[in-house]
N, C-alpha and C. Protein backbone atom coordinates (compact mmCIF):
# COMPACT_ATOMS: atom_id res chain seq x y z
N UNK A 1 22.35 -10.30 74.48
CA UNK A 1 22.09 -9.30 73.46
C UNK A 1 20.61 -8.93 73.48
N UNK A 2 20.20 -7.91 73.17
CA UNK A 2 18.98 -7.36 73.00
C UNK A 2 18.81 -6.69 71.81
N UNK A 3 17.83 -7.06 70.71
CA UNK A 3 17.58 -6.50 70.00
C UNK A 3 16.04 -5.83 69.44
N UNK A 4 15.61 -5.00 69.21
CA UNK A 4 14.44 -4.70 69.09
C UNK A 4 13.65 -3.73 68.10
N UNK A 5 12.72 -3.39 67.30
CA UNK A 5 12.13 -2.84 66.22
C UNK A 5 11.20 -1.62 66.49
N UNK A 6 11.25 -0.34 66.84
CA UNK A 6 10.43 0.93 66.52
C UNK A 6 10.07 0.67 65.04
N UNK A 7 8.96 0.58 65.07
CA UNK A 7 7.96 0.76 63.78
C UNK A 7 7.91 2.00 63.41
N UNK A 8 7.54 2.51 62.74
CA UNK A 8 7.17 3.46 62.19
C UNK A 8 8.52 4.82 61.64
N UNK A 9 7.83 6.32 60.56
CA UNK A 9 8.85 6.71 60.56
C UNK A 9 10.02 7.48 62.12
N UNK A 10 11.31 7.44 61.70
CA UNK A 10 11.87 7.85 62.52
C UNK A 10 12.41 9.42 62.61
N UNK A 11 12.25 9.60 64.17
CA UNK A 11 12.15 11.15 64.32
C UNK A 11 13.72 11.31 64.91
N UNK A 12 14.54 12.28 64.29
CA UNK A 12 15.21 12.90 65.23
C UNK A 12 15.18 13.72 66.40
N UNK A 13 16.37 13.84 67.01
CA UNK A 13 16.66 14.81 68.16
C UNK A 13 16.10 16.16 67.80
N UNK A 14 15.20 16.88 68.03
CA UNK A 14 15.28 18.65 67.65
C UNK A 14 15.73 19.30 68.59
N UNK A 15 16.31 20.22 67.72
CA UNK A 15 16.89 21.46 69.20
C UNK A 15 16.26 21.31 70.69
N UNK A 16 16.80 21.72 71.18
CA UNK A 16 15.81 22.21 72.44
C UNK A 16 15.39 23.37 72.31
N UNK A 17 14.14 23.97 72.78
CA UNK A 17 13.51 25.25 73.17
C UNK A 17 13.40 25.20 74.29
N UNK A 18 13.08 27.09 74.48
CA UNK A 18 13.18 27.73 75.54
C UNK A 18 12.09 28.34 75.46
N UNK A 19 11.81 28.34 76.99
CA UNK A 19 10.80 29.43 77.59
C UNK A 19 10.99 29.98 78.56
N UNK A 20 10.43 31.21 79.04
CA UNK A 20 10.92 31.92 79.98
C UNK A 20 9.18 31.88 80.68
N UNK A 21 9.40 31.94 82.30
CA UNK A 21 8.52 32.12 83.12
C UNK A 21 9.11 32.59 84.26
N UNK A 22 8.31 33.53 84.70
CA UNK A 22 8.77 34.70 85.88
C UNK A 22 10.74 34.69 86.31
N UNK A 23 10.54 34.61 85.14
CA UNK A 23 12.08 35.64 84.99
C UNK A 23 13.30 33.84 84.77
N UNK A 24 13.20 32.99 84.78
CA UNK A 24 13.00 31.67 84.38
C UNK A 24 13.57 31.70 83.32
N UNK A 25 14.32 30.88 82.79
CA UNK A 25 14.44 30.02 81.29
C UNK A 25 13.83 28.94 81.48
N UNK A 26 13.71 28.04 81.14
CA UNK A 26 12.90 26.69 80.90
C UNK A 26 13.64 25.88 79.44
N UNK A 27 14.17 24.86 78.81
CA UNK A 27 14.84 24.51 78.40
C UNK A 27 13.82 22.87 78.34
N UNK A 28 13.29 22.91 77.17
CA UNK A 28 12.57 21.63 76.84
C UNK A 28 12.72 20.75 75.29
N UNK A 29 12.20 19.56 75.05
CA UNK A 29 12.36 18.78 74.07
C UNK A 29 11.21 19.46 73.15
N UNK A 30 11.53 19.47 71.58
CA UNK A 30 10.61 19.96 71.18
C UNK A 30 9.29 18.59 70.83
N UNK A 31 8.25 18.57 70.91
CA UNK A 31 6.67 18.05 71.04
C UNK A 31 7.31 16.53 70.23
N UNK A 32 7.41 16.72 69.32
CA UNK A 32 7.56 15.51 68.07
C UNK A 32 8.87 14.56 68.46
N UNK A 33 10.29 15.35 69.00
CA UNK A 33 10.67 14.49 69.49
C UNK A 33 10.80 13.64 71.03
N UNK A 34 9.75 14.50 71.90
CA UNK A 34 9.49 13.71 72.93
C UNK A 34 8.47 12.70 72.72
N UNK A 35 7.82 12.88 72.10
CA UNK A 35 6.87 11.83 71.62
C UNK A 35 7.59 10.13 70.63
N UNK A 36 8.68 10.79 70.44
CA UNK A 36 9.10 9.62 70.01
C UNK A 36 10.00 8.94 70.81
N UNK A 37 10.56 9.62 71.67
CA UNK A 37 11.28 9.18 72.91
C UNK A 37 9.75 8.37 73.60
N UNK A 38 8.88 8.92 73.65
CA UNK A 38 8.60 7.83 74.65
C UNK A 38 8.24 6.75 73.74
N UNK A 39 7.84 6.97 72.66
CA UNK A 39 7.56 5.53 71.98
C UNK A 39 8.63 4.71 71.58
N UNK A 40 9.78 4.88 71.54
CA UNK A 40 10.68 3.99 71.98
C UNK A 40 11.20 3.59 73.41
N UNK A 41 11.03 3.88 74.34
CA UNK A 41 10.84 3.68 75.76
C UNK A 41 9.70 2.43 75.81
N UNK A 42 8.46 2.94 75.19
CA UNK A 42 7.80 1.59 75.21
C UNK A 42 8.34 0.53 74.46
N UNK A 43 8.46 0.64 73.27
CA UNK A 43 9.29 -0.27 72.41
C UNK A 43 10.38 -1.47 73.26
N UNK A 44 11.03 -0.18 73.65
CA UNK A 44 12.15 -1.02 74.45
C UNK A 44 12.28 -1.49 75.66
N UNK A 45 10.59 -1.37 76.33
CA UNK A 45 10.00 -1.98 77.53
C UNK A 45 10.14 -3.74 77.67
N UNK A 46 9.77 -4.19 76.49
CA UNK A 46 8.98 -5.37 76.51
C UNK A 46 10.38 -5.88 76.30
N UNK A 47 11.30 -5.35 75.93
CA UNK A 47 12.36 -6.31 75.55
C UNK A 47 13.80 -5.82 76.75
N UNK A 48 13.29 -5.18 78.09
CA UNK A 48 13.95 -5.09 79.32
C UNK A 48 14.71 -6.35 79.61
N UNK A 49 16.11 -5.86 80.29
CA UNK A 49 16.45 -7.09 81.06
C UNK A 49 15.85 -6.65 82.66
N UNK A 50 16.04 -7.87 83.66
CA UNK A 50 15.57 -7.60 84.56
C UNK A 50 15.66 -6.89 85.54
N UNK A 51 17.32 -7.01 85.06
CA UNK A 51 18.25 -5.70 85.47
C UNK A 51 19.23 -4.64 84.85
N UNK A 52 19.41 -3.94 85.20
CA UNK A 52 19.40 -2.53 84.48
C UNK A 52 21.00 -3.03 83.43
N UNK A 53 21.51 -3.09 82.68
CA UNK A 53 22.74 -3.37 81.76
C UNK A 53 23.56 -2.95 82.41
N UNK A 54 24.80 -2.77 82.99
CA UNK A 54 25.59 -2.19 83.91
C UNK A 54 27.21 -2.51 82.71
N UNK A 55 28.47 -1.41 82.64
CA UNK A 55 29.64 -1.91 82.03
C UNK A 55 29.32 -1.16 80.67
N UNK A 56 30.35 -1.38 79.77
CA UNK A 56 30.64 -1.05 78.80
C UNK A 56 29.82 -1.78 77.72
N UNK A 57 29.25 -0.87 77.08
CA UNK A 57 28.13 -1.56 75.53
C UNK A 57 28.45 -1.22 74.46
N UNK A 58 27.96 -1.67 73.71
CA UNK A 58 28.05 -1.70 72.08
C UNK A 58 26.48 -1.36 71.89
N UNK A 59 26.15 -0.65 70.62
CA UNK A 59 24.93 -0.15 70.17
C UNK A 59 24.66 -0.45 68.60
N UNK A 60 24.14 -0.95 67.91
CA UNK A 60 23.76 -0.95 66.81
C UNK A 60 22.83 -0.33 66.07
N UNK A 61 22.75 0.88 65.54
CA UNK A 61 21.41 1.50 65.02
C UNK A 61 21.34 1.18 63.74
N UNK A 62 19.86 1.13 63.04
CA UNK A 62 20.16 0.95 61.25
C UNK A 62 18.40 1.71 61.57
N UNK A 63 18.91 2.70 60.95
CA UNK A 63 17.52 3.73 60.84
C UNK A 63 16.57 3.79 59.03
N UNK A 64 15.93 3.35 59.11
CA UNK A 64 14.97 3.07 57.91
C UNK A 64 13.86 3.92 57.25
N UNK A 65 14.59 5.22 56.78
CA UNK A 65 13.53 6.75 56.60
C UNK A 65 12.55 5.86 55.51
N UNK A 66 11.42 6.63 54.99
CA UNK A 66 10.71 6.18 54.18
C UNK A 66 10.96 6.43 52.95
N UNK A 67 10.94 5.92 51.83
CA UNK A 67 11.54 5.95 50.35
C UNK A 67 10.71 7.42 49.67
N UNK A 68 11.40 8.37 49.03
CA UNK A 68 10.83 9.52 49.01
C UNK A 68 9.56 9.29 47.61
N UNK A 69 8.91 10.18 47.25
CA UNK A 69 7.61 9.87 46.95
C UNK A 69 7.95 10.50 45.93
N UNK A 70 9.07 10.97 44.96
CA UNK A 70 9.78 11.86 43.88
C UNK A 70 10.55 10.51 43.38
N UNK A 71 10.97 9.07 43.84
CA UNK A 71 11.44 7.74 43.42
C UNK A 71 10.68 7.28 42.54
N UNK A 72 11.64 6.96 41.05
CA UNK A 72 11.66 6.62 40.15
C UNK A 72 10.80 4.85 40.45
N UNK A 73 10.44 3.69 39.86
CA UNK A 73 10.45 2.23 40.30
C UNK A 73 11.84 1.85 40.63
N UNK A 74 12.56 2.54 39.16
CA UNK A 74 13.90 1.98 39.53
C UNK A 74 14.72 2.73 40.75
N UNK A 75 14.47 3.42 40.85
CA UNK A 75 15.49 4.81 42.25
C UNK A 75 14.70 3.68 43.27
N UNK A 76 13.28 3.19 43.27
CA UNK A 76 12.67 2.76 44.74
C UNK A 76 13.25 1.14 44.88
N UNK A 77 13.57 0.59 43.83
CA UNK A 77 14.25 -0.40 43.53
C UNK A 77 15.55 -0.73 44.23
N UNK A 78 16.48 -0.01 43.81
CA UNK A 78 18.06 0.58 44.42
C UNK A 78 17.79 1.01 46.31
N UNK A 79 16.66 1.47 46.27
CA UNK A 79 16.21 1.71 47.58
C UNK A 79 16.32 1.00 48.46
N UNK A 80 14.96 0.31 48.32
CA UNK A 80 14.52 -0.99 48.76
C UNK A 80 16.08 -2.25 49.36
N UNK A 81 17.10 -2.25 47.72
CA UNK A 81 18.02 -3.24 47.72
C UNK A 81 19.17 -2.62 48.52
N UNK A 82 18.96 -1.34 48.94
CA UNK A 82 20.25 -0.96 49.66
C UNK A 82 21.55 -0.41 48.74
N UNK A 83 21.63 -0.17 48.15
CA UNK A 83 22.27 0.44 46.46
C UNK A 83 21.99 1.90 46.54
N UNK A 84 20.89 2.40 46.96
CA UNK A 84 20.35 4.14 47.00
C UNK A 84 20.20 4.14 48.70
N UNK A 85 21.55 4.82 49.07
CA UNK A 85 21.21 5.43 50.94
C UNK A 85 20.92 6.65 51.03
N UNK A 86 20.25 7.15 51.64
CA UNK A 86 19.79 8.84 52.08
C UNK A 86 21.42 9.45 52.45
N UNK A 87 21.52 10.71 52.03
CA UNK A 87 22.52 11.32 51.82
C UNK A 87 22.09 12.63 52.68
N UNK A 88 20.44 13.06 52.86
CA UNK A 88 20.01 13.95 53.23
C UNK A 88 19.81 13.87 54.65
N UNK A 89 19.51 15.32 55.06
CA UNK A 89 19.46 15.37 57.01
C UNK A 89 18.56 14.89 56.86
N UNK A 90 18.06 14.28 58.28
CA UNK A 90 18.92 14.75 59.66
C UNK A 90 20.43 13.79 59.50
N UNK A 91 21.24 14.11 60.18
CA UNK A 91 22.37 13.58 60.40
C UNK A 91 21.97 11.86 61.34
N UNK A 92 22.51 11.48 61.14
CA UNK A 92 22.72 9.59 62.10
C UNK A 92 22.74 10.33 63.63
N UNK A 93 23.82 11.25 63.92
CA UNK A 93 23.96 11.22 65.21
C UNK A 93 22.81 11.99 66.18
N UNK A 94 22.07 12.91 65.05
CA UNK A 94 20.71 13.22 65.27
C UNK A 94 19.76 12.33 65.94
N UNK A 95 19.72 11.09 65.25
CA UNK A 95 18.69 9.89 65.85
C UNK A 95 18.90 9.17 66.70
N UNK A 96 20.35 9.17 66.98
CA UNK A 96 21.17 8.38 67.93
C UNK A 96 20.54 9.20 69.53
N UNK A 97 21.07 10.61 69.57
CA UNK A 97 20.71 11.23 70.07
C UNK A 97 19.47 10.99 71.21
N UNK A 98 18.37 10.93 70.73
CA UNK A 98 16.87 10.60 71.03
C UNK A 98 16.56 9.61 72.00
N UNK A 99 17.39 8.46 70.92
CA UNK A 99 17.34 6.84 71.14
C UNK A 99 18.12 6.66 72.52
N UNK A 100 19.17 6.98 72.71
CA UNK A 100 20.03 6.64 73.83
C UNK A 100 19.31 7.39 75.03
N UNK A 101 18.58 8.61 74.84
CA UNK A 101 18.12 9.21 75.83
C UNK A 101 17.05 8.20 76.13
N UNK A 102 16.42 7.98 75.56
CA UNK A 102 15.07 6.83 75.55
C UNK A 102 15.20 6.38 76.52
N UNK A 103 16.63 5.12 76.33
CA UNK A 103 16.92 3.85 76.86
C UNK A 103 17.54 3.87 78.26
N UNK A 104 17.82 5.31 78.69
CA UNK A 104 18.22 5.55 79.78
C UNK A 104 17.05 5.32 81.33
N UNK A 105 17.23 4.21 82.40
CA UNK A 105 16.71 3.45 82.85
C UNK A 105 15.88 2.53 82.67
N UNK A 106 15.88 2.21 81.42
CA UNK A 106 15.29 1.46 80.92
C UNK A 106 15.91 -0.14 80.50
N UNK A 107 16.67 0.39 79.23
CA UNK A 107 18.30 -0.76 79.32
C UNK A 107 19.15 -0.88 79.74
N UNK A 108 19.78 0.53 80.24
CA UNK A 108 21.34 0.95 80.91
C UNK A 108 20.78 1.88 81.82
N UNK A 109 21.81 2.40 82.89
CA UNK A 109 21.32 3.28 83.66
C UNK A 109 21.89 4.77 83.41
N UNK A 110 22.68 5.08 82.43
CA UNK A 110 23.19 6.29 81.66
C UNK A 110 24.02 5.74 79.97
N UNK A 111 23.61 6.39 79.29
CA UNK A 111 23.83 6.43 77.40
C UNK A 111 25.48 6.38 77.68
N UNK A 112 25.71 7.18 78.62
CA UNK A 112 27.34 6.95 78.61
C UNK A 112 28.59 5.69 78.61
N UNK A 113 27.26 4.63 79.03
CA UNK A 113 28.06 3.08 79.17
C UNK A 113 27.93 3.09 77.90
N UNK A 114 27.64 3.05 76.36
CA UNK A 114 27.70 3.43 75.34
C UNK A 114 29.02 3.54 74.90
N UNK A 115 29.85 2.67 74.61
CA UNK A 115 31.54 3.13 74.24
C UNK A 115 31.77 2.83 72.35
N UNK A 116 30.83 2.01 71.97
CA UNK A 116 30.53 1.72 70.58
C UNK A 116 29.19 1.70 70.02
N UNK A 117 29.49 2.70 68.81
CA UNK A 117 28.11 3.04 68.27
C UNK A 117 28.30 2.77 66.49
N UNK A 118 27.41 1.73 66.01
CA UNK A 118 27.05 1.69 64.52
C UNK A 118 25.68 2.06 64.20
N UNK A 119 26.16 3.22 63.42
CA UNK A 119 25.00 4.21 62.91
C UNK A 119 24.36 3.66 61.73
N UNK A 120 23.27 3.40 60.88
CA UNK A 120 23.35 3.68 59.13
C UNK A 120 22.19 4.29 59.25
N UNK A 121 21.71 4.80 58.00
CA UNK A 121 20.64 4.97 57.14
C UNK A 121 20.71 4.81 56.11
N UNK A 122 19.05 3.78 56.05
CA UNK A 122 18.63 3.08 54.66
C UNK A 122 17.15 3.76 54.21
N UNK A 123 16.64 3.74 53.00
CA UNK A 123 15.51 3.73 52.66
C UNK A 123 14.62 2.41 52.88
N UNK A 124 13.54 2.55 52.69
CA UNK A 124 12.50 1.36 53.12
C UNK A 124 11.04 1.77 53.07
N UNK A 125 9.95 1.10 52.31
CA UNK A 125 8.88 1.12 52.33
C UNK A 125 8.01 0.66 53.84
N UNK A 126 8.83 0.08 54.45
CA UNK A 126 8.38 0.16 56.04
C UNK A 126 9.63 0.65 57.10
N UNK A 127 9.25 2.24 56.95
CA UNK A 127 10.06 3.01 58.05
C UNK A 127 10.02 2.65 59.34
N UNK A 128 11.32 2.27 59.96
CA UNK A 128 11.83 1.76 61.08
C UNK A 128 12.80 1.78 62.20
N UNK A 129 13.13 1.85 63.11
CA UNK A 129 14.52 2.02 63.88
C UNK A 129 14.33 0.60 64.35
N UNK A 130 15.97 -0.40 63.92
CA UNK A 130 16.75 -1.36 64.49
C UNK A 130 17.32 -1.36 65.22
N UNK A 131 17.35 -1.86 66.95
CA UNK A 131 18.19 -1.27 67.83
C UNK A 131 18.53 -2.69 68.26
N UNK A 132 20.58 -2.98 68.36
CA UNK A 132 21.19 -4.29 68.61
C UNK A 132 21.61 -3.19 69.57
N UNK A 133 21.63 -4.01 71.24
CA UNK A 133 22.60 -3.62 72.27
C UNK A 133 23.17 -4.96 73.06
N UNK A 134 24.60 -5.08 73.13
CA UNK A 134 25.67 -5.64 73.62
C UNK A 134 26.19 -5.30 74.47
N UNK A 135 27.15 -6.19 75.01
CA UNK A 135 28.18 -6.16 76.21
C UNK A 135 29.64 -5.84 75.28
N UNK A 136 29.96 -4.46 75.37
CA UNK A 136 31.43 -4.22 74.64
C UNK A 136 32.15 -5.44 74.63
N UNK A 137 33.44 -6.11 74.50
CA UNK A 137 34.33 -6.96 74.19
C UNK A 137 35.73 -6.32 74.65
């Protein structure tokens, strides 16, 4: 099993954009979420196996937005205890998104060995992405 901690807040997938050059489309990540792709790439450097995960996996995400700054003590309370979950975008499969691209040669050699995925989002005064990856069953 491998499990491992992105600090900080978490960014979703954004659209892709386009650019056109001499007659060209061009089709890129937008700035904020390549930047977080690679900082989970590093993240999930140090905690490499030696060899690439090969077969069917299991994924665990628990994504940890930051507690909104309009929270009551008591709303940050319920927060904190897991009682108050974000209801608001981005969507789970938004962040999933990002993350699996990340990990591609890194943990696995395509997101597609990926056959089980547990999504959540929680609030938290230290915004975070939890990433558990397994050998399916």
């Amino acid at each position: 099993m491998i499990k491992f901690t992105v600090l900080g807040e978490p960014v979703a997938q954004g659209r892709p954009r386009a650019s056109a050059k001499g007659g060209f489309v061009r089709m890129y990540d937008p700035k904020k979420s390549r930047d977080f792709k690679d900082y989970v790439k590093l993240a999930a450097s140090e905690h490499a196996p030696e060899k690439l995960l090969e077969g069917a996996l299991h994924m665990k995400v628990k994504v940890y937005k930051p507690s909104l700054k309009s929270f009551s003590k008591k709303k940050k309370l319920q927060a904190e205890n897991g009682e108050l979950r974000p209801l608001t975008k981005p969507d789970v499969d938004n962040y999933v998104k990002g993350i699996k691209d990340a990990l591609n040669k890194v943990i696995w050699n395509d997101d597609s060995q990926v056959i089980e995925l547990e999504v959540s989002k929680w609030y938290s005064e230290k915004p975070r992405v939890e990433i558990e990856i397994k050998e399916a069953i």
